[in-house]
Protein backbone atom coordinates (compact mmCIF):
# COMPACT_ATOMS: atom_id res chain seq x y z
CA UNK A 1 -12.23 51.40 -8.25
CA UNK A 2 -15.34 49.32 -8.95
CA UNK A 3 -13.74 45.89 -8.98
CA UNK A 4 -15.88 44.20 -6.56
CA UNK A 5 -18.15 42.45 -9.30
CA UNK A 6 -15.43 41.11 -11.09
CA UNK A 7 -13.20 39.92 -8.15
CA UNK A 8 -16.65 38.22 -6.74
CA UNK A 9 -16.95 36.29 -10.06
CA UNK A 10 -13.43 35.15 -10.29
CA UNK A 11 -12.80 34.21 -6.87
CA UNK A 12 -16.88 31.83 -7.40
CA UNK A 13 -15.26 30.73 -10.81
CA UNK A 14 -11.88 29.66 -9.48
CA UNK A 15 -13.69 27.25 -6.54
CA UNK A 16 -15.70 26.25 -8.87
CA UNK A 17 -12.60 25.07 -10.39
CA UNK A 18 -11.15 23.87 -8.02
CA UNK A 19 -13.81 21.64 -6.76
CA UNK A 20 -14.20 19.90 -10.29
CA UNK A 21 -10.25 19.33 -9.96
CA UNK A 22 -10.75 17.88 -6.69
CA UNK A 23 -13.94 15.62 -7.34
CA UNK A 24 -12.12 14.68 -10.61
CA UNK A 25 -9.03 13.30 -8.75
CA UNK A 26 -11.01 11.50 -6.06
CA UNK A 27 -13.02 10.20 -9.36
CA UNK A 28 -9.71 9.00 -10.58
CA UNK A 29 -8.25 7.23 -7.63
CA UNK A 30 -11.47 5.08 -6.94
CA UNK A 31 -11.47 3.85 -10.56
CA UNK A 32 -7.23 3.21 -10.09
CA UNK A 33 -7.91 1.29 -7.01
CA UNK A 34 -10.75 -0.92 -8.31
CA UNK A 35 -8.67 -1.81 -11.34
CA UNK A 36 -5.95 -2.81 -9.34
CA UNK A 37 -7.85 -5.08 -6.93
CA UNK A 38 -9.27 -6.54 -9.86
CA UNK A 39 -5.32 -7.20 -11.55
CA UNK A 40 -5.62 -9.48 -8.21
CA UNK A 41 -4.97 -12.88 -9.36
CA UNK A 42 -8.76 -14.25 -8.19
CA UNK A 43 -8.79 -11.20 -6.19
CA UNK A 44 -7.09 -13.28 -3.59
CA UNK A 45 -4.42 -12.21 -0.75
CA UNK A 46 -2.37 -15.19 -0.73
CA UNK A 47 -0.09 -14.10 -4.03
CA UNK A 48 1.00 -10.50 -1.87
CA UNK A 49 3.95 -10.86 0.22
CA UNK A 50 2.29 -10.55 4.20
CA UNK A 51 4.45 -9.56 7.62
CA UNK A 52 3.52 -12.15 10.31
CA UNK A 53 5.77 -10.66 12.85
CA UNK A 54 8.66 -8.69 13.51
CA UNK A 55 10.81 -8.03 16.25
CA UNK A 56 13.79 -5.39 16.96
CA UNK A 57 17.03 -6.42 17.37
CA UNK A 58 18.58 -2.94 17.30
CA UNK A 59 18.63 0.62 16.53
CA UNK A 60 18.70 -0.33 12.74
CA UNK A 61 18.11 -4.58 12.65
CA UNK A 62 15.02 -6.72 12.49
CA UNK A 63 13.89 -9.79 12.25
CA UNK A 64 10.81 -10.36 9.70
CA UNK A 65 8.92 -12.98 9.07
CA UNK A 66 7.17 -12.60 5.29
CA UNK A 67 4.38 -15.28 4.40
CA UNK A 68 4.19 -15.21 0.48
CA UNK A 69 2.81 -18.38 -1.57
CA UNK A 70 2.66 -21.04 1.00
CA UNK A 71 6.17 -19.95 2.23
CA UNK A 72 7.32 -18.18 5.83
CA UNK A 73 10.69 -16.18 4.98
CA UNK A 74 12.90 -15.10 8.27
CA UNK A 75 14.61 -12.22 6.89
CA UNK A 76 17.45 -10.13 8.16
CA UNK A 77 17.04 -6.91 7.55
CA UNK A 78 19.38 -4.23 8.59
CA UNK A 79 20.25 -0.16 7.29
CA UNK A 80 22.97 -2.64 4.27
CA UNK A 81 20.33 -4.77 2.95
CA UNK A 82 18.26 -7.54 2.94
CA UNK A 83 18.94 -11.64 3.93
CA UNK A 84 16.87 -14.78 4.28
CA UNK A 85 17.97 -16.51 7.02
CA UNK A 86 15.41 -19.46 7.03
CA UNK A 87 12.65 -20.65 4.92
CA UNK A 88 9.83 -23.19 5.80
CA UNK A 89 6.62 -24.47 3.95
CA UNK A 90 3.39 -23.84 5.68
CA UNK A 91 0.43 -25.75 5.00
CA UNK A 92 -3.47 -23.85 4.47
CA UNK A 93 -4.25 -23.66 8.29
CA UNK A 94 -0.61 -21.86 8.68
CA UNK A 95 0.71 -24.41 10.00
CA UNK A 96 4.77 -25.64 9.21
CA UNK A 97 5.31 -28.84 7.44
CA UNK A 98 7.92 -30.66 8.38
């Protein structure tokens, strides 16, 4: 049995391979992400839905409020679905406007 040559140079060739698959995905992803942060309307946060706060109101309920384009959302959210139970206009500074 005089395999040892040829099991050396397979095992070399296959990390080899491997590490061209792996630098090649990590290639990939950091091009995906900076494409989509440029699809970013003025690469600004204020178009994406944020959480402000949420708080528990069970094994399975919450309370959530959502800030998305100059809006707070309380939403009900429990293991059924999804409600709004109030809506208010903020202003810049975060504040509500009556």
């Amino acid at each position: 049995m005089n395999d040892g040559p040829g099991l050396v140079a397979n095992l070399i060739s296959t990390v080899v391979a491997l590490i061209a698959v792996l630098a090649l995905a990590w290639v990939s992803l950091k091009l995906l992400k900076r494409m989509q942060l440029r699809r970013t309307p003025g690469g600004d946060e204020g178009h994406l839905p944020r959480i402000v706060g949420s708080v528990g109101l069970g094994p399975r309920e919450r309370l959530v409020t959502v800030r998305y384009r100059g809006r707070d959302y309380l939403l009900g959210v429990t293991a059924g679905g999804i409600s709004t139970v109030d809506s208010h206009e903020i202003d810049p500074h975060g504040n509500e406007v009556e």
